[in-house]
PDB file of N, CA and C in Angstrom:
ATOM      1  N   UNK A   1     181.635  79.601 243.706  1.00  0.00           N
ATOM      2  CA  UNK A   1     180.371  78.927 243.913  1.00  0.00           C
ATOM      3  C   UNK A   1     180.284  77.701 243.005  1.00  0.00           C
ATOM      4  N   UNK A   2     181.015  77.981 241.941  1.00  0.00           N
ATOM      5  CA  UNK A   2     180.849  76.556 241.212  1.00  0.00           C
ATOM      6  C   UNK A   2     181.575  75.518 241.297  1.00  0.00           C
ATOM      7  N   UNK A   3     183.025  76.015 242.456  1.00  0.00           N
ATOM      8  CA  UNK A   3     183.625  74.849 242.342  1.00  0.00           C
ATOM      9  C   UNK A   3     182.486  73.912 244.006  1.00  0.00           C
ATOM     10  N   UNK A   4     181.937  74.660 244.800  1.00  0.00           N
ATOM     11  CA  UNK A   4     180.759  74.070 245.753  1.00  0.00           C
ATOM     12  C   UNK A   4     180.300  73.368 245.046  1.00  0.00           C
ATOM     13  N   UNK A   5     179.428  73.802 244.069  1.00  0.00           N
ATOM     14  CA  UNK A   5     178.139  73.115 243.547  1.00  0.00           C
ATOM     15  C   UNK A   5     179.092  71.671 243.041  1.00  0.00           C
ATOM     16  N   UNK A   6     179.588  71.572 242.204  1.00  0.00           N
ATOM     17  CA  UNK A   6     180.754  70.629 241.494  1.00  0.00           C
ATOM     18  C   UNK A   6     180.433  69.788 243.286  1.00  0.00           C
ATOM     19  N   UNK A   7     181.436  70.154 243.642  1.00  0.00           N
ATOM     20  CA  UNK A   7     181.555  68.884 245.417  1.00  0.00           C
ATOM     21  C   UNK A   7     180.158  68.550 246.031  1.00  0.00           C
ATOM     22  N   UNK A   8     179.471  69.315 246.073  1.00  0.00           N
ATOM     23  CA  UNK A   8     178.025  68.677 246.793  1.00  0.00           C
ATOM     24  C   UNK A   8     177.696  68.047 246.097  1.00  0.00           C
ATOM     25  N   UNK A   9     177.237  68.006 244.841  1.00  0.00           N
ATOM     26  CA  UNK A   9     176.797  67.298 243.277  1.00  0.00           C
ATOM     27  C   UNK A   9     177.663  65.581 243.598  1.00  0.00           C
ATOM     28  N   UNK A  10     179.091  65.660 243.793  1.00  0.00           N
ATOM     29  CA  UNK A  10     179.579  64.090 244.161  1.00  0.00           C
ATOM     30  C   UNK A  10     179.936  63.878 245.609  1.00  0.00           C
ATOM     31  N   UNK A  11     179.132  64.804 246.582  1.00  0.00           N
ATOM     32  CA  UNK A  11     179.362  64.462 247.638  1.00  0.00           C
ATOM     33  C   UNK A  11     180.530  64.264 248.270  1.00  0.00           C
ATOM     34  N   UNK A  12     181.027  65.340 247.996  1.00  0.00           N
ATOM     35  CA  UNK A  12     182.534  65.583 248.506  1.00  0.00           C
ATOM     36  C   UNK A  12     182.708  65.747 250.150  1.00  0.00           C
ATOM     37  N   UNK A  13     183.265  65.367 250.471  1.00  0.00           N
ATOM     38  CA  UNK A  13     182.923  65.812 252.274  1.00  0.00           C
ATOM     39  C   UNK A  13     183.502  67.160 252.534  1.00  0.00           C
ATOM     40  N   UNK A  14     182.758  67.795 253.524  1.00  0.00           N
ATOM     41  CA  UNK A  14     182.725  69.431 253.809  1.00  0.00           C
ATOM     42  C   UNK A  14     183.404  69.907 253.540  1.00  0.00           C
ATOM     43  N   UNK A  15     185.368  69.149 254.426  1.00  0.00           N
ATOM     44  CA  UNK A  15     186.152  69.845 254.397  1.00  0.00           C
ATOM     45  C   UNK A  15     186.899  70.016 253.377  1.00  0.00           C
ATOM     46  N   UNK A  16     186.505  69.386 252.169  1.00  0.00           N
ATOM     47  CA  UNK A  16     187.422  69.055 251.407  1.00  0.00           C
ATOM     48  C   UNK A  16     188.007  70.094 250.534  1.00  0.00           C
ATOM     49  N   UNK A  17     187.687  71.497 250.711  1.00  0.00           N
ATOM     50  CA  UNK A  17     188.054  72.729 250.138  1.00  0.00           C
ATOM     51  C   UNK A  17     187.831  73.992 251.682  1.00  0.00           C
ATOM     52  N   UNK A  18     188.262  74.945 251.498  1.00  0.00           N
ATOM     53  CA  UNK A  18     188.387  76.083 252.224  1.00  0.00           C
ATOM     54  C   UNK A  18     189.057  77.573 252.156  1.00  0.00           C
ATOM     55  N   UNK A  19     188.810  77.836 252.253  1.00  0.00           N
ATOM     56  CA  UNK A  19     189.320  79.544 251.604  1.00  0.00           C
ATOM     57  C   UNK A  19     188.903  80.552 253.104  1.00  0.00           C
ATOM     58  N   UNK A  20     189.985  81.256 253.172  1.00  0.00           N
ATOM     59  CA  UNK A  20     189.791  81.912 254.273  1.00  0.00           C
ATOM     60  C   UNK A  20     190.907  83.578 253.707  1.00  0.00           C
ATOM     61  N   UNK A  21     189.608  84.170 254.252  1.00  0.00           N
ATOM     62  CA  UNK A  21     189.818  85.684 254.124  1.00  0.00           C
ATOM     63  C   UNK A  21     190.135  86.654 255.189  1.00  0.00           C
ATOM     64  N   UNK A  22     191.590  86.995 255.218  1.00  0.00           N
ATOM     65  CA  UNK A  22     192.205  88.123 256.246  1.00  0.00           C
ATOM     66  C   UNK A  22     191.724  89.457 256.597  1.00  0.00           C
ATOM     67  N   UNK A  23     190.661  89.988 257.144  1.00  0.00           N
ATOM     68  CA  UNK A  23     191.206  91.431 257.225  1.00  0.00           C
ATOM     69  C   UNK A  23     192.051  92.351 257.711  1.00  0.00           C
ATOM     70  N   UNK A  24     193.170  92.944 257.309  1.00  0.00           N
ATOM     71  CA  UNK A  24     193.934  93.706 258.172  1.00  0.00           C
ATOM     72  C   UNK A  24     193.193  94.728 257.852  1.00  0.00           C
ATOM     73  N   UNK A  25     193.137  95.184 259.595  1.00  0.00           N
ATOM     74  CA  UNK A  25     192.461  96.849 258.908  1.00  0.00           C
ATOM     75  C   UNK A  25     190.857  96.975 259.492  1.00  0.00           C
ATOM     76  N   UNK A  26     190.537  98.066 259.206  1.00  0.00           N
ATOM     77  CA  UNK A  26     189.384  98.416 260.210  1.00  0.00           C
ATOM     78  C   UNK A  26     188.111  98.742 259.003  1.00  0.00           C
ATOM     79  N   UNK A  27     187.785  98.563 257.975  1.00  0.00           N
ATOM     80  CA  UNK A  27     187.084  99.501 256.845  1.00  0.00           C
ATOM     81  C   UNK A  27     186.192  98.381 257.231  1.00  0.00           C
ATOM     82  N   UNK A  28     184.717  99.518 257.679  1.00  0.00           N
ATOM     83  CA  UNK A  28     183.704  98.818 257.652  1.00  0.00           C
ATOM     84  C   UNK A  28     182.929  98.453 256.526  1.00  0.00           C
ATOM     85  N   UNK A  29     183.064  98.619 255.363  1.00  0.00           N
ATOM     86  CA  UNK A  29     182.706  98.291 254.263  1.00  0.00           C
ATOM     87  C   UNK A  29     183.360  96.908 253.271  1.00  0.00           C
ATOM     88  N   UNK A  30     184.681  96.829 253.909  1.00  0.00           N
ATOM     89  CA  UNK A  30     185.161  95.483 253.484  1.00  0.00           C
ATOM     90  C   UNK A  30     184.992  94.585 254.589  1.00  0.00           C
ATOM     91  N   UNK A  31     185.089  94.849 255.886  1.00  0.00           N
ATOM     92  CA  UNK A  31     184.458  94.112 257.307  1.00  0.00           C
ATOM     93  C   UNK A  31     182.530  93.144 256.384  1.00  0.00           C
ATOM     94  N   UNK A  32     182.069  94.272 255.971  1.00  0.00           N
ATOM     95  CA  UNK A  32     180.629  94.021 255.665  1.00  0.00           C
ATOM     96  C   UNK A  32     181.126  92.391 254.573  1.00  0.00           C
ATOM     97  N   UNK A  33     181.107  92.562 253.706  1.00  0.00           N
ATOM     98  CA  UNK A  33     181.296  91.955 252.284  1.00  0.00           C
ATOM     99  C   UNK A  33     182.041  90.761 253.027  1.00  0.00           C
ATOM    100  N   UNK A  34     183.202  91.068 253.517  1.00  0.00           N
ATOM    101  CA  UNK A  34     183.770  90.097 254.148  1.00  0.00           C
ATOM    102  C   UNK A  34     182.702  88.881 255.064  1.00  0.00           C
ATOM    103  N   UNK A  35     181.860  89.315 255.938  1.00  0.00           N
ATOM    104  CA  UNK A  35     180.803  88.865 256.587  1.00  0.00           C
ATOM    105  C   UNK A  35     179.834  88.347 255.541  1.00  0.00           C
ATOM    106  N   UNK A  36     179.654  88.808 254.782  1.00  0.00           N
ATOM    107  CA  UNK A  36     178.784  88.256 253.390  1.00  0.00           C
ATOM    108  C   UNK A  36     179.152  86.914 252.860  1.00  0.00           C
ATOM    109  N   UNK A  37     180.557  86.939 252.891  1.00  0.00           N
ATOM    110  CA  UNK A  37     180.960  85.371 252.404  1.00  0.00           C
ATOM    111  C   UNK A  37     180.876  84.600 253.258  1.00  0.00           C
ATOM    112  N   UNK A  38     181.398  85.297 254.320  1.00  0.00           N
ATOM    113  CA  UNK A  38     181.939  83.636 255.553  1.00  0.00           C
ATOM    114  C   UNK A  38     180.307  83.122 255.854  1.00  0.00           C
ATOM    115  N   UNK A  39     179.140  84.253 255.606  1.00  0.00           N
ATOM    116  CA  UNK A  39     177.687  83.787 256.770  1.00  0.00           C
ATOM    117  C   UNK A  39     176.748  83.516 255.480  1.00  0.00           C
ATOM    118  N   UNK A  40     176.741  84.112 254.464  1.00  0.00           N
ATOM    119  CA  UNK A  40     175.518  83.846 253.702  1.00  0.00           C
ATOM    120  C   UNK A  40     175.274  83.408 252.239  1.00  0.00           C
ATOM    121  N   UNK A  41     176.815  82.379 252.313  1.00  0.00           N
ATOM    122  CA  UNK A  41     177.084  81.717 251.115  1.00  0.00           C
ATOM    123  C   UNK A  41     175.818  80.481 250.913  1.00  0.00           C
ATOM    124  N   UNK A  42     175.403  79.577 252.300  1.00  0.00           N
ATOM    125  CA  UNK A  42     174.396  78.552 251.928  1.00  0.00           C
ATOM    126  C   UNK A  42     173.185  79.046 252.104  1.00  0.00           C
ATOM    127  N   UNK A  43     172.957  80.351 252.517  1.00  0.00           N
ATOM    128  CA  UNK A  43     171.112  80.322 252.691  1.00  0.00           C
ATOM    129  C   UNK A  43     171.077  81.683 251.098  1.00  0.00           C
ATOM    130  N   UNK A  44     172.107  82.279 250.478  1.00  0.00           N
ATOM    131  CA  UNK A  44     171.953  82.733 249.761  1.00  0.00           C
ATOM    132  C   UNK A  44     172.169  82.088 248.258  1.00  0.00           C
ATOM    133  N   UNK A  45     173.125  81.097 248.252  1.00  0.00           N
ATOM    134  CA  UNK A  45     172.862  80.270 247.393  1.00  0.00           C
ATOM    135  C   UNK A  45     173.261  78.736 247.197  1.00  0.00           C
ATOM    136  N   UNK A  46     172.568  78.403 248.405  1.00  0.00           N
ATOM    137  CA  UNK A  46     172.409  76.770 248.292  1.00  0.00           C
ATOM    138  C   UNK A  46     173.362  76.274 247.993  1.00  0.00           C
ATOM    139  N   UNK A  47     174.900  76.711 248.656  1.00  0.00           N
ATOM    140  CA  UNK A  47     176.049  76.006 248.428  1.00  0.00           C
ATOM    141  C   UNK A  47     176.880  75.634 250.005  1.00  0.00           C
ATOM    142  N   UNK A  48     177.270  74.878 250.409  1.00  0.00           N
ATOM    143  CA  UNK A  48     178.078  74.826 251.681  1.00  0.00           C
ATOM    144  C   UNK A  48     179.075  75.575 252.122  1.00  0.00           C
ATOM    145  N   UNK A  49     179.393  75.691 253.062  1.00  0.00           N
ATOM    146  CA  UNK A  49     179.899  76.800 253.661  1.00  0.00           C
ATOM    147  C   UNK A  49     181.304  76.663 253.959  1.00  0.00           C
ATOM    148  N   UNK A  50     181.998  77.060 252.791  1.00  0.00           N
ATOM    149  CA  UNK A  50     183.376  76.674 252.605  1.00  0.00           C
ATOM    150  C   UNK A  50     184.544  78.071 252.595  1.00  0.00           C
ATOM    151  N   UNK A  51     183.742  79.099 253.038  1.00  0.00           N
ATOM    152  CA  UNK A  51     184.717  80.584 253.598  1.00  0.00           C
ATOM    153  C   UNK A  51     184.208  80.836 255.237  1.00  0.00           C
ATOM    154  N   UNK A  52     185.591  81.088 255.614  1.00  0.00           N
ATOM    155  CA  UNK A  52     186.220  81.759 256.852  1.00  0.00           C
ATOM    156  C   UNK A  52     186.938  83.193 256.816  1.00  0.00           C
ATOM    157  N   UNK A  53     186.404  83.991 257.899  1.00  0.00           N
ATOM    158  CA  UNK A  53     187.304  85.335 257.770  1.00  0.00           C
ATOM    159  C   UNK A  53     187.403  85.475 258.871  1.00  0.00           C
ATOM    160  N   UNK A  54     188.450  86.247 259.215  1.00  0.00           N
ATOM    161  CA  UNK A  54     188.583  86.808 260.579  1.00  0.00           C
ATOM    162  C   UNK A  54     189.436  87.971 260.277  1.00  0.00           C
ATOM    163  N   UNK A  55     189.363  88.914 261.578  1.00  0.00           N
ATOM    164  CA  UNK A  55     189.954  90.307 261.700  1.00  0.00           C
ATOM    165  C   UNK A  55     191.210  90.190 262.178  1.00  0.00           C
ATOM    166  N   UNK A  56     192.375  90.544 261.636  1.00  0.00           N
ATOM    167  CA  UNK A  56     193.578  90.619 262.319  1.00  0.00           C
ATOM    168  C   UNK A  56     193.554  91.902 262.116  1.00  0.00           C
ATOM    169  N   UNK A  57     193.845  92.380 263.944  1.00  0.00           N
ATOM    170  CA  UNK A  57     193.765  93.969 264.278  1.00  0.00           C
ATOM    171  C   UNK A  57     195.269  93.728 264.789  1.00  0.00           C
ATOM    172  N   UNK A  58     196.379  94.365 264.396  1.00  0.00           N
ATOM    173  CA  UNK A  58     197.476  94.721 264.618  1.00  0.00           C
ATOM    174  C   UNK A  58     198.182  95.255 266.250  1.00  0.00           C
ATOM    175  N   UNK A  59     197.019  96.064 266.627  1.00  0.00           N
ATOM    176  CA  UNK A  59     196.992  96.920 267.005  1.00  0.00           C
ATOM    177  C   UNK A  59     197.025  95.762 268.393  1.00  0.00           C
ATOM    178  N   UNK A  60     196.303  94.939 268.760  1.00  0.00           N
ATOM    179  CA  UNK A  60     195.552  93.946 269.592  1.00  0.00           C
ATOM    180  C   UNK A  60     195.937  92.832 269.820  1.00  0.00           C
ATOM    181  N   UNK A  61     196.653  92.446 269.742  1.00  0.00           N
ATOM    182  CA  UNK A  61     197.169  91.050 268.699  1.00  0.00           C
ATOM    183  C   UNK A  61     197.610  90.308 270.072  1.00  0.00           C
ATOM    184  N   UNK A  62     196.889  89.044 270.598  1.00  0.00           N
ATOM    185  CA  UNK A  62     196.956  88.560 271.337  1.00  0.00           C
ATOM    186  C   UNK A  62     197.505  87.317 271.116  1.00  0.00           C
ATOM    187  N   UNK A  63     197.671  86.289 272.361  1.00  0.00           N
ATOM    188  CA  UNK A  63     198.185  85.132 272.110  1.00  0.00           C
ATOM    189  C   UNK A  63     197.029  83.897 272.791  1.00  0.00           C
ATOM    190  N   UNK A  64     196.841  83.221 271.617  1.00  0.00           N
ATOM    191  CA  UNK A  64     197.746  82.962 270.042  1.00  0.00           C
ATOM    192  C   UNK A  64     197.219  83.811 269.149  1.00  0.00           C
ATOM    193  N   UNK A  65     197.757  84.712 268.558  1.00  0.00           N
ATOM    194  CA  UNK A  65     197.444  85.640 267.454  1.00  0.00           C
ATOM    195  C   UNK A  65     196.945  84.886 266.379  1.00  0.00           C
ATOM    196  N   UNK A  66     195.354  86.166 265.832  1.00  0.00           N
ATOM    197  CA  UNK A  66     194.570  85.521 265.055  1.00  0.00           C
ATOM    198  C   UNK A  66     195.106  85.253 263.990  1.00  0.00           C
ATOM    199  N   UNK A  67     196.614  85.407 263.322  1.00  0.00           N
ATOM    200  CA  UNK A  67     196.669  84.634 262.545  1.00  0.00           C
ATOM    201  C   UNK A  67     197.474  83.250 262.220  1.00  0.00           C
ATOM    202  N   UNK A  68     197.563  82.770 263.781  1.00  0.00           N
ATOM    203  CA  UNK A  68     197.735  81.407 264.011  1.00  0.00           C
ATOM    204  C   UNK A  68     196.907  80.589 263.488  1.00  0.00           C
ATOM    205  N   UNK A  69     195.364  81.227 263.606  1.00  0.00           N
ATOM    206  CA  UNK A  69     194.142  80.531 263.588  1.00  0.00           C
ATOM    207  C   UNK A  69     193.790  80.188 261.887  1.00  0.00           C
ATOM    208  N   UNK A  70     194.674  81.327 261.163  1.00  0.00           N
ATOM    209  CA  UNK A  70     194.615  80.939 259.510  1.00  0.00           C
ATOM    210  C   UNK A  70     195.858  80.344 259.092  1.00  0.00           C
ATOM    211  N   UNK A  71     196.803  80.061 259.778  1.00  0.00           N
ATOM    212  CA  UNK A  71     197.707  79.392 259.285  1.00  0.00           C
ATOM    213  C   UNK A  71     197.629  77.996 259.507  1.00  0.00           C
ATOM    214  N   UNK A  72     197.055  77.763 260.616  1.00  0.00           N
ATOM    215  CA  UNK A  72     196.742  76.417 261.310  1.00  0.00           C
ATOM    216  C   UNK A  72     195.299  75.615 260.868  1.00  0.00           C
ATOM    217  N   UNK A  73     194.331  76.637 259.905  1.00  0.00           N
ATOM    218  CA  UNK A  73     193.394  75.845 258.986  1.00  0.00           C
ATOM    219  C   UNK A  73     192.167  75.842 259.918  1.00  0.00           C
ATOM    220  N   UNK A  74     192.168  76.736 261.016  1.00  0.00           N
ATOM    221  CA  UNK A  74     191.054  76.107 262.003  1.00  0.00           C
ATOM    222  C   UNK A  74     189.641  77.036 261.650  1.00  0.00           C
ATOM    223  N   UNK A  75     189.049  76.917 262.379  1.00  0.00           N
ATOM    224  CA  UNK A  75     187.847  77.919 262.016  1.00  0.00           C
ATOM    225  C   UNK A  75     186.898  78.112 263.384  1.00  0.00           C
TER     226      UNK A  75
END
């Protein structure tokens, strides 16, 4: 959160940081927390919205597999 505050403070443009979080795996309790970062980083503390997560289910794994979508930076 502080390296946000730091970039909005000089008006850094959006993309200019990003962090993205994998889940392998089904635990609805890290699913939760996980959802906590990617959705309620700016209305919980007034910072821009610079996490992505997505579920890579093994099990499912289609094409283009979701973790094309984190290797390739997209969101």
């Amino acid at each position: 959160m502080e390296i946000a505050r730091r970039l909005d403070k000089v008006k850094a443009p959006p993309f200019q940081i990003g962090i993205q979080f994998v889940q392998i795996g089904t635990d609805d309790e890290a699913a939760d927390h996980l959802k906590e970062l990617d959705d309620d980083l700016k209305t919980k503390h007034g910072i821009r919205d610079y996490v992505d997560t997505t579920l890579f289910d093994a099990v499912n794994v289609g094409t283009p597999s979701p973790l094309s979508k984190v290797l390739a930076g997209s969101r």
